[in-house]
PDB file of N, CA and C in Angstrom:
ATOM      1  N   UNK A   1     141.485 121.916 110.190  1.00  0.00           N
ATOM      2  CA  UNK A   1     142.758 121.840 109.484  1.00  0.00           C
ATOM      3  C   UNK A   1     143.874 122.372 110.383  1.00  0.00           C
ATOM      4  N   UNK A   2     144.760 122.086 110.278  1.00  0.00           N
ATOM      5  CA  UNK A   2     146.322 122.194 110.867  1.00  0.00           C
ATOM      6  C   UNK A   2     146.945 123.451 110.150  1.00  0.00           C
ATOM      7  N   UNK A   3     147.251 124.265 110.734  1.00  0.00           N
ATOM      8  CA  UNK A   3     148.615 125.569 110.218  1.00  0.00           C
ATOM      9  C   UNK A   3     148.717 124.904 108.874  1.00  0.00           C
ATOM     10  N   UNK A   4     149.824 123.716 108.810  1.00  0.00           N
ATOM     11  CA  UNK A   4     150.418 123.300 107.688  1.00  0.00           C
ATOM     12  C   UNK A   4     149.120 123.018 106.903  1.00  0.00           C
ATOM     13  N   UNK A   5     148.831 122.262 107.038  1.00  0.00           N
ATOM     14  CA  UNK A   5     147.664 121.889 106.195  1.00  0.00           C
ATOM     15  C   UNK A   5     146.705 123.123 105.488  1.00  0.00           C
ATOM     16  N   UNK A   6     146.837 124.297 106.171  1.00  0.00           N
ATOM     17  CA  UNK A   6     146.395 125.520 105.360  1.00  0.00           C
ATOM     18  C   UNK A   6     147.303 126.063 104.626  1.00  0.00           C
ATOM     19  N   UNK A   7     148.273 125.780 104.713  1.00  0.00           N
ATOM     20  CA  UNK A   7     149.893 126.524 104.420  1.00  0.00           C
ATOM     21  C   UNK A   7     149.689 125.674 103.221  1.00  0.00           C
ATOM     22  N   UNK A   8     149.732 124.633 102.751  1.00  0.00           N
ATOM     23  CA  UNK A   8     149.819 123.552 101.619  1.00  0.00           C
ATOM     24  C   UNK A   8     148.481 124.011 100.912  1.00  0.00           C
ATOM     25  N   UNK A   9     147.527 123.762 101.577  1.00  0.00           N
ATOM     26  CA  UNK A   9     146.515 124.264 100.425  1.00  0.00           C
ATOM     27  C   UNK A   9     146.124 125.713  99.638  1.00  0.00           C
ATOM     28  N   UNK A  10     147.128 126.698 100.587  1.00  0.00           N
ATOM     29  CA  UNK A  10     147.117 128.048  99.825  1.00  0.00           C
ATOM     30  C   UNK A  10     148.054 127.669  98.974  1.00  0.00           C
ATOM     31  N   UNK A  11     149.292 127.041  99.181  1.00  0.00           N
ATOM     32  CA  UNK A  11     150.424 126.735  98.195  1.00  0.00           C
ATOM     33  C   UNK A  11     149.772 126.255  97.158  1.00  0.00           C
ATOM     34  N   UNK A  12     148.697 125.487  97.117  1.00  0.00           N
ATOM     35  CA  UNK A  12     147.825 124.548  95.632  1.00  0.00           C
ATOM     36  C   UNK A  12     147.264 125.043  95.485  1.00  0.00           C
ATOM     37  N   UNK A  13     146.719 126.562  95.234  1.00  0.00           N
ATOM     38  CA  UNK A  13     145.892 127.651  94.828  1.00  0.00           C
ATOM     39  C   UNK A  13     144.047 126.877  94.963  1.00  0.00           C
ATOM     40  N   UNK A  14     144.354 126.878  96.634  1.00  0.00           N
ATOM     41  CA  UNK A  14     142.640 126.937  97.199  1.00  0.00           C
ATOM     42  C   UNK A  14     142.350 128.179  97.414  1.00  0.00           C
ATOM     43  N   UNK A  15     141.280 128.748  96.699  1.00  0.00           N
ATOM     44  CA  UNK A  15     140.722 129.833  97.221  1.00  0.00           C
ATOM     45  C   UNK A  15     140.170 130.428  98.434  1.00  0.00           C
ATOM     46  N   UNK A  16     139.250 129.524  98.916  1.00  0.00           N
ATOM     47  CA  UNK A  16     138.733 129.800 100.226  1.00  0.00           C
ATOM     48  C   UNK A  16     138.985 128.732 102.070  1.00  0.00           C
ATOM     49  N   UNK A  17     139.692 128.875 102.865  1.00  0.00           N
ATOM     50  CA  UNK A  17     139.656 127.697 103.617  1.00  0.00           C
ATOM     51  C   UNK A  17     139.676 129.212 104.899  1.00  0.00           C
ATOM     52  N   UNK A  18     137.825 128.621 105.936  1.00  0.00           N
ATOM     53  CA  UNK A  18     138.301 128.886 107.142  1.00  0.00           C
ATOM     54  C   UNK A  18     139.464 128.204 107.923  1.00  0.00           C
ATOM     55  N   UNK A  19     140.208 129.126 108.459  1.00  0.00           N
ATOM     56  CA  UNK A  19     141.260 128.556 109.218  1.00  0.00           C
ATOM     57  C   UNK A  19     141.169 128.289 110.704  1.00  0.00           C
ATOM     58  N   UNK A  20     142.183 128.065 111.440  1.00  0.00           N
ATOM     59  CA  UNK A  20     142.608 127.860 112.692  1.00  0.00           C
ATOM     60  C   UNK A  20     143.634 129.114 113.274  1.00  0.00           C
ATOM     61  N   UNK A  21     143.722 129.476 114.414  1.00  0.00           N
ATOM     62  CA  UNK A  21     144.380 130.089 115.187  1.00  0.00           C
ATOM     63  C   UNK A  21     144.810 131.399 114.064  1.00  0.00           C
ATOM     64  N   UNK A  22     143.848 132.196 113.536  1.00  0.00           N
ATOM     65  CA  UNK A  22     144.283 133.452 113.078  1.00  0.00           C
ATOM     66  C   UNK A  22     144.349 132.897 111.534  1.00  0.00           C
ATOM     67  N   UNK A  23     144.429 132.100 111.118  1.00  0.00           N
ATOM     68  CA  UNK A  23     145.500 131.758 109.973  1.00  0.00           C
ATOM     69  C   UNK A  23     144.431 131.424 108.827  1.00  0.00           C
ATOM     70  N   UNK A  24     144.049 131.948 107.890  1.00  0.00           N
ATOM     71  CA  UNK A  24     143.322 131.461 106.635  1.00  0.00           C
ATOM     72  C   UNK A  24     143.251 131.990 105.122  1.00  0.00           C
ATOM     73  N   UNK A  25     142.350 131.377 104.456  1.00  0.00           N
ATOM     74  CA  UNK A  25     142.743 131.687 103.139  1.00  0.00           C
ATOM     75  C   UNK A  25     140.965 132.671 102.509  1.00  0.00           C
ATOM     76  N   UNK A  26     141.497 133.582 101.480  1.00  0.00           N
ATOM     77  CA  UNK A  26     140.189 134.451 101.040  1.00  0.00           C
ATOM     78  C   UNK A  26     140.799 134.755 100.249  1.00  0.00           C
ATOM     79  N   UNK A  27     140.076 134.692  99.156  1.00  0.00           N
ATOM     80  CA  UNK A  27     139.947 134.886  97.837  1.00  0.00           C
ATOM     81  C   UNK A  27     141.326 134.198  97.333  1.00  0.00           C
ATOM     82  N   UNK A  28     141.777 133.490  97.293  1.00  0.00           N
ATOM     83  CA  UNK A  28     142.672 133.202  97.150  1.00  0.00           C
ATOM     84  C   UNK A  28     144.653 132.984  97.272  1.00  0.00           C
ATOM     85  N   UNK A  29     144.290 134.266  98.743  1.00  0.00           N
ATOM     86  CA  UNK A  29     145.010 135.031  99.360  1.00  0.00           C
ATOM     87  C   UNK A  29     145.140 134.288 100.766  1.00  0.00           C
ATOM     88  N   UNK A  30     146.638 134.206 101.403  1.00  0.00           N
ATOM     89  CA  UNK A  30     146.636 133.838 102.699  1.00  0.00           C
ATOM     90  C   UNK A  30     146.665 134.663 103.871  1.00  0.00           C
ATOM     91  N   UNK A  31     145.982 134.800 104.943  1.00  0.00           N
ATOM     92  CA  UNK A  31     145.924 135.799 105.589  1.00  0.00           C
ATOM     93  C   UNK A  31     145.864 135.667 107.235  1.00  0.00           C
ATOM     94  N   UNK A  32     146.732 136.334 107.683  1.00  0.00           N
ATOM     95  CA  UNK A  32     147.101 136.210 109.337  1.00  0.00           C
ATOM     96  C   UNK A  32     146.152 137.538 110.076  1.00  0.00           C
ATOM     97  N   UNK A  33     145.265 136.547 110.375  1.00  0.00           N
ATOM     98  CA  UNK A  33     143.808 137.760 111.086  1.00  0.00           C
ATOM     99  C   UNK A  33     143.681 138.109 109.782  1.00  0.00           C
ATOM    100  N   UNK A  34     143.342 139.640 109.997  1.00  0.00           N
ATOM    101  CA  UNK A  34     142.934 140.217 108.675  1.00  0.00           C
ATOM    102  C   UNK A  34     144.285 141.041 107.913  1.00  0.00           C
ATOM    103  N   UNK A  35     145.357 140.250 108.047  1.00  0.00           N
ATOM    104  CA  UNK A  35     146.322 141.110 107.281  1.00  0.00           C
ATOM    105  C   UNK A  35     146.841 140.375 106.575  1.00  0.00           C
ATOM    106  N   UNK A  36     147.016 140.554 104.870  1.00  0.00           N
ATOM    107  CA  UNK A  36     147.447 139.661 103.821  1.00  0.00           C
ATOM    108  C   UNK A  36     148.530 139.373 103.975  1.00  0.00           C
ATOM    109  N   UNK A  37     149.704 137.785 104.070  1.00  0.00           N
ATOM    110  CA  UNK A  37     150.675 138.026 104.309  1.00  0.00           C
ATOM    111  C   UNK A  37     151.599 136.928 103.440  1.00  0.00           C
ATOM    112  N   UNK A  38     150.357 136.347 102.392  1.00  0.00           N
ATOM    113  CA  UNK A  38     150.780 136.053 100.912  1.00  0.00           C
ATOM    114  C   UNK A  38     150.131 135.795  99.916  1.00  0.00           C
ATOM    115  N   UNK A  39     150.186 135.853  98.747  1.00  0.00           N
ATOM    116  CA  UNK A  39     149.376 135.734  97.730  1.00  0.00           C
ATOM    117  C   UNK A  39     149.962 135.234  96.256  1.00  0.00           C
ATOM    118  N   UNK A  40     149.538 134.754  95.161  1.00  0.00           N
ATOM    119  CA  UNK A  40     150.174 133.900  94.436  1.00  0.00           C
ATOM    120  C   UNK A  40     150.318 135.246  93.488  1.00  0.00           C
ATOM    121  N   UNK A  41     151.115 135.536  92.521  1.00  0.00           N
ATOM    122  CA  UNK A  41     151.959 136.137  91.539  1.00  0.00           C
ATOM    123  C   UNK A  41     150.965 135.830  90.005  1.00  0.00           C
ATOM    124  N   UNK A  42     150.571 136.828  89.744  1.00  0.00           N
ATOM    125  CA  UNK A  42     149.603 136.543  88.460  1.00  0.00           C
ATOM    126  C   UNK A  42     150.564 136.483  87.461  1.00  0.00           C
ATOM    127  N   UNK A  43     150.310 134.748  86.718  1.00  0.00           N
ATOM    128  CA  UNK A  43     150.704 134.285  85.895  1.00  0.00           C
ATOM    129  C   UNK A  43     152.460 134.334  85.733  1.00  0.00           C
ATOM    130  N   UNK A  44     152.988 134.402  87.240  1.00  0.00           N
ATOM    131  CA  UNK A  44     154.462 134.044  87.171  1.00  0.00           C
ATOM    132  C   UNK A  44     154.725 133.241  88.184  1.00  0.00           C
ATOM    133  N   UNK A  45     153.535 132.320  88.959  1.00  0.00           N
ATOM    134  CA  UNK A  45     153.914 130.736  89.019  1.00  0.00           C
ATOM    135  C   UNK A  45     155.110 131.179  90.836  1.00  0.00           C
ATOM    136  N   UNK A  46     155.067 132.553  90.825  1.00  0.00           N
ATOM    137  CA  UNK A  46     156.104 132.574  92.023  1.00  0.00           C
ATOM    138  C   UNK A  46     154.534 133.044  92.990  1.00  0.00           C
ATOM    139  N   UNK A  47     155.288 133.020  94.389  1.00  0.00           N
ATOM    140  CA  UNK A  47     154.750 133.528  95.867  1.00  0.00           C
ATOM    141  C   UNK A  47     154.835 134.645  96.133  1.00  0.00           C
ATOM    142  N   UNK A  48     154.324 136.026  96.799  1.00  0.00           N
ATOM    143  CA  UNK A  48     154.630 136.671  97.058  1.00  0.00           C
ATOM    144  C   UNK A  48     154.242 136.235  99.198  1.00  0.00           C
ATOM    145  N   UNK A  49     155.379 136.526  99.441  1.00  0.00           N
ATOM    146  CA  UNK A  49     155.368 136.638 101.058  1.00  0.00           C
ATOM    147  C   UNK A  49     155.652 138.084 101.730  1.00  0.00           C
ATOM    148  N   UNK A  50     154.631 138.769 102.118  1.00  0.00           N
ATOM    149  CA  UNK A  50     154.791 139.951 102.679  1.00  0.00           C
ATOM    150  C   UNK A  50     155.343 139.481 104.163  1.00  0.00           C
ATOM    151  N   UNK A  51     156.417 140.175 104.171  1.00  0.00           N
ATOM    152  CA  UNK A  51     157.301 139.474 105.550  1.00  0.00           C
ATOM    153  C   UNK A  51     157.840 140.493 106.956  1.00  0.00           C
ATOM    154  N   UNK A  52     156.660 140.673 107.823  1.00  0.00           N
ATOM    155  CA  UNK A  52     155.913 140.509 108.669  1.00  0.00           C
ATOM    156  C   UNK A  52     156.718 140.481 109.956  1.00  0.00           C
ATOM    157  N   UNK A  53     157.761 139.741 109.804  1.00  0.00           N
ATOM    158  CA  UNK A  53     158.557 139.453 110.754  1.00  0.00           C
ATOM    159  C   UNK A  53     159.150 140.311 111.810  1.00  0.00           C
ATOM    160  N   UNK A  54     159.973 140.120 112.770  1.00  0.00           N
ATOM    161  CA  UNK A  54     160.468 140.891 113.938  1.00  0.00           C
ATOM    162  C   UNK A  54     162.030 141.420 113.256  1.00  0.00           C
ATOM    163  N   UNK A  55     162.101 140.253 112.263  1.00  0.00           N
ATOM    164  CA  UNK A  55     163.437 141.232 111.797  1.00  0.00           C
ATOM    165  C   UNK A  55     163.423 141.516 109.716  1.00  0.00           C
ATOM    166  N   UNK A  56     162.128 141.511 109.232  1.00  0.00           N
ATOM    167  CA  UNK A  56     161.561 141.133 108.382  1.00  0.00           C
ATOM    168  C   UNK A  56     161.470 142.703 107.775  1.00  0.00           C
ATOM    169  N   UNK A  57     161.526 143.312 106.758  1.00  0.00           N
ATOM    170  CA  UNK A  57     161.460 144.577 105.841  1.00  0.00           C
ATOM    171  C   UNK A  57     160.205 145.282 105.989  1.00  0.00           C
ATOM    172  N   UNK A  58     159.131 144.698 106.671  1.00  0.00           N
ATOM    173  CA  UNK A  58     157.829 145.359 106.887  1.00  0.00           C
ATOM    174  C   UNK A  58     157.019 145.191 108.446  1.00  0.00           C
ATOM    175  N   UNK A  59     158.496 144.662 109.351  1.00  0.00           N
ATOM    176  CA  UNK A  59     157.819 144.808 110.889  1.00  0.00           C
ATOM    177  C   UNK A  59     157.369 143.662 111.270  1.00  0.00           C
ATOM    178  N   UNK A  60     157.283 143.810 112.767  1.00  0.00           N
ATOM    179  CA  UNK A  60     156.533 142.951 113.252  1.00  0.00           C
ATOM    180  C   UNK A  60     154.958 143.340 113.651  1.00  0.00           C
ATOM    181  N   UNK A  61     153.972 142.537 113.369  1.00  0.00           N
ATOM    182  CA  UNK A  61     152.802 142.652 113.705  1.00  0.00           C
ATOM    183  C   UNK A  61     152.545 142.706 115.040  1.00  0.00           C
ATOM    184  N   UNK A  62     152.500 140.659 115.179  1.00  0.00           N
ATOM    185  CA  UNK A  62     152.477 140.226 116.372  1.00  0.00           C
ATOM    186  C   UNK A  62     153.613 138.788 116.220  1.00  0.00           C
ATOM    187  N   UNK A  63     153.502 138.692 117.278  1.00  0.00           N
ATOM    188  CA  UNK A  63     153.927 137.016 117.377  1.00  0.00           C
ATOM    189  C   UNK A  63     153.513 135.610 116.824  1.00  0.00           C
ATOM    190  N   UNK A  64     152.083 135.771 116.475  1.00  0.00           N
ATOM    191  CA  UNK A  64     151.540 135.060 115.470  1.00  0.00           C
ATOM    192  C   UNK A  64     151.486 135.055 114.589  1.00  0.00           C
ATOM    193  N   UNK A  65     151.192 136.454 113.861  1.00  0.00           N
ATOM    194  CA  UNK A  65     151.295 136.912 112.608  1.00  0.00           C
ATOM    195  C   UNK A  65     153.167 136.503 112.135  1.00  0.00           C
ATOM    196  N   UNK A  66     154.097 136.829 113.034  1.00  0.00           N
ATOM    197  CA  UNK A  66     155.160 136.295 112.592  1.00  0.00           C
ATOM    198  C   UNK A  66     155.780 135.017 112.200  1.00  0.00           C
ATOM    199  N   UNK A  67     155.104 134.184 113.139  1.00  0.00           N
ATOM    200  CA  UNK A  67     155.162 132.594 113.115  1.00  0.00           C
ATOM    201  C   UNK A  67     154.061 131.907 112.048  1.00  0.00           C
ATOM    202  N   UNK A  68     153.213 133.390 111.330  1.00  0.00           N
ATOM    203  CA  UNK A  68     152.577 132.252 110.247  1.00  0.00           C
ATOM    204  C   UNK A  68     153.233 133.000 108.884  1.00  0.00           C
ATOM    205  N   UNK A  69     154.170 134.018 108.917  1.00  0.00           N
ATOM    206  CA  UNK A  69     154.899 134.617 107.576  1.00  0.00           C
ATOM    207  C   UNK A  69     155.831 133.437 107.793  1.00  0.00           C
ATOM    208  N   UNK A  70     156.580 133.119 108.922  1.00  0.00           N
ATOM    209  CA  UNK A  70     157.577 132.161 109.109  1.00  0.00           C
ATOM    210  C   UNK A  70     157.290 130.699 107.947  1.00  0.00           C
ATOM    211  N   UNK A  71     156.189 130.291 109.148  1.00  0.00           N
ATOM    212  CA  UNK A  71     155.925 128.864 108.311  1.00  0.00           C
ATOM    213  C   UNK A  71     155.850 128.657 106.624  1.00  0.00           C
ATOM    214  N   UNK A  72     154.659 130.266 106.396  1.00  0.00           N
ATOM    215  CA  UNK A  72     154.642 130.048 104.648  1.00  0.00           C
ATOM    216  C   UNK A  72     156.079 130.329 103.775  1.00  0.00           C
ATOM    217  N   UNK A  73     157.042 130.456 104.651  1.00  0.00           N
ATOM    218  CA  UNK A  73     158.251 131.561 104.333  1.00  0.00           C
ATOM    219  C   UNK A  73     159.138 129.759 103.869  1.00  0.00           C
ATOM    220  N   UNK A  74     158.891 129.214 105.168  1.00  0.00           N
ATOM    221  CA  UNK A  74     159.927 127.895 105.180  1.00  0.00           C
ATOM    222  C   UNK A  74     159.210 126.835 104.124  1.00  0.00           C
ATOM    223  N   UNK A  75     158.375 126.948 103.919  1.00  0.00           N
ATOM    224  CA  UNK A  75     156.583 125.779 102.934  1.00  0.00           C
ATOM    225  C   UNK A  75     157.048 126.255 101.509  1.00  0.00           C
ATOM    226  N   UNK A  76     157.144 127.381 101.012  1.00  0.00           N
ATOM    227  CA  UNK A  76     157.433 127.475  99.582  1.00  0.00           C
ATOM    228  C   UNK A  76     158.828 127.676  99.204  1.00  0.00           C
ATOM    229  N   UNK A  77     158.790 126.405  98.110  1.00  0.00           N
ATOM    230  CA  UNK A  77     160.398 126.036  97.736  1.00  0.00           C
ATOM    231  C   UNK A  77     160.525 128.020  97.280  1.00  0.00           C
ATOM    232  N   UNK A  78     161.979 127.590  97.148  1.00  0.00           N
ATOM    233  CA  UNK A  78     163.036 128.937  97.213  1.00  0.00           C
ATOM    234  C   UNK A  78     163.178 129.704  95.731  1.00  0.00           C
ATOM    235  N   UNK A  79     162.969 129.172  95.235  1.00  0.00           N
ATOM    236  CA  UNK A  79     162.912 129.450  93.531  1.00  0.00           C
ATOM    237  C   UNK A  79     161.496 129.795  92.982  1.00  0.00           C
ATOM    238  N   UNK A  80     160.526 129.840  93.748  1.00  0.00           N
ATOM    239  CA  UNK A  80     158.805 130.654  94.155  1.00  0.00           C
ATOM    240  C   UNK A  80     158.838 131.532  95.131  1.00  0.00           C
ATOM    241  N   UNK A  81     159.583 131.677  95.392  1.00  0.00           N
ATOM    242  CA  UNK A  81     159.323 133.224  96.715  1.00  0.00           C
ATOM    243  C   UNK A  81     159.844 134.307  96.762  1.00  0.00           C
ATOM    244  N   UNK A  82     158.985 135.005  96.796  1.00  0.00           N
ATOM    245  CA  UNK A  82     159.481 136.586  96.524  1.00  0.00           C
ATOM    246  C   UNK A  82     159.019 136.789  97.704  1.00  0.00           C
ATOM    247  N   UNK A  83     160.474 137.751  98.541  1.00  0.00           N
ATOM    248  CA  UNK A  83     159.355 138.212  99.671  1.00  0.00           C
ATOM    249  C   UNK A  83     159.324 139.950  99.117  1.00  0.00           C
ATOM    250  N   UNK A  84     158.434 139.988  99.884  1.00  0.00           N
ATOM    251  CA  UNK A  84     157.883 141.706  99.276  1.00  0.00           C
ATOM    252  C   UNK A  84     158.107 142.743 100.736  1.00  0.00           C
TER     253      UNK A  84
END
């Protein structure tokens, strides 16, 4: 599977997908290596994006880890995302 293509299927609440380049899904949770960096909102239909970033409220990790808060950041419409 492709970044996006994991990015879309955490968005459609897949529970489990080994990923590619760091990037996958567990338990229902999306996760960059082993650090959670979104997860769906019980029973309020929104995103939570822990945001990861270089100029982001909780740091930068790495460079990857930033470019995959990025992608899920730009993937879920705007009116579902909470970043945390």
């Amino acid at each position: 599977m492709t970044l996006e293509q994991i990015i879309n299927a955490f968005i459609n609440h897949t529970s489990d997908v080994q990923g590619r380049y760091g990037l996958s899904i567990r338990g229902g949770a999306l996760y960059s290596y082993n650090l959670k960096i979104a997860e769906h909102g019980r029973m309020t239909g929104q995103i939570y994006v822990y945001d990861y970033m270089a100029t982001g409220s909780r740091g930068m990790v790495s460079a990857t880890t930033s470019k995959h808060v990025g992608m899920i950041k730009r993937a879920v419409p705007q009116n579902k995302l909470i970043l945390a």
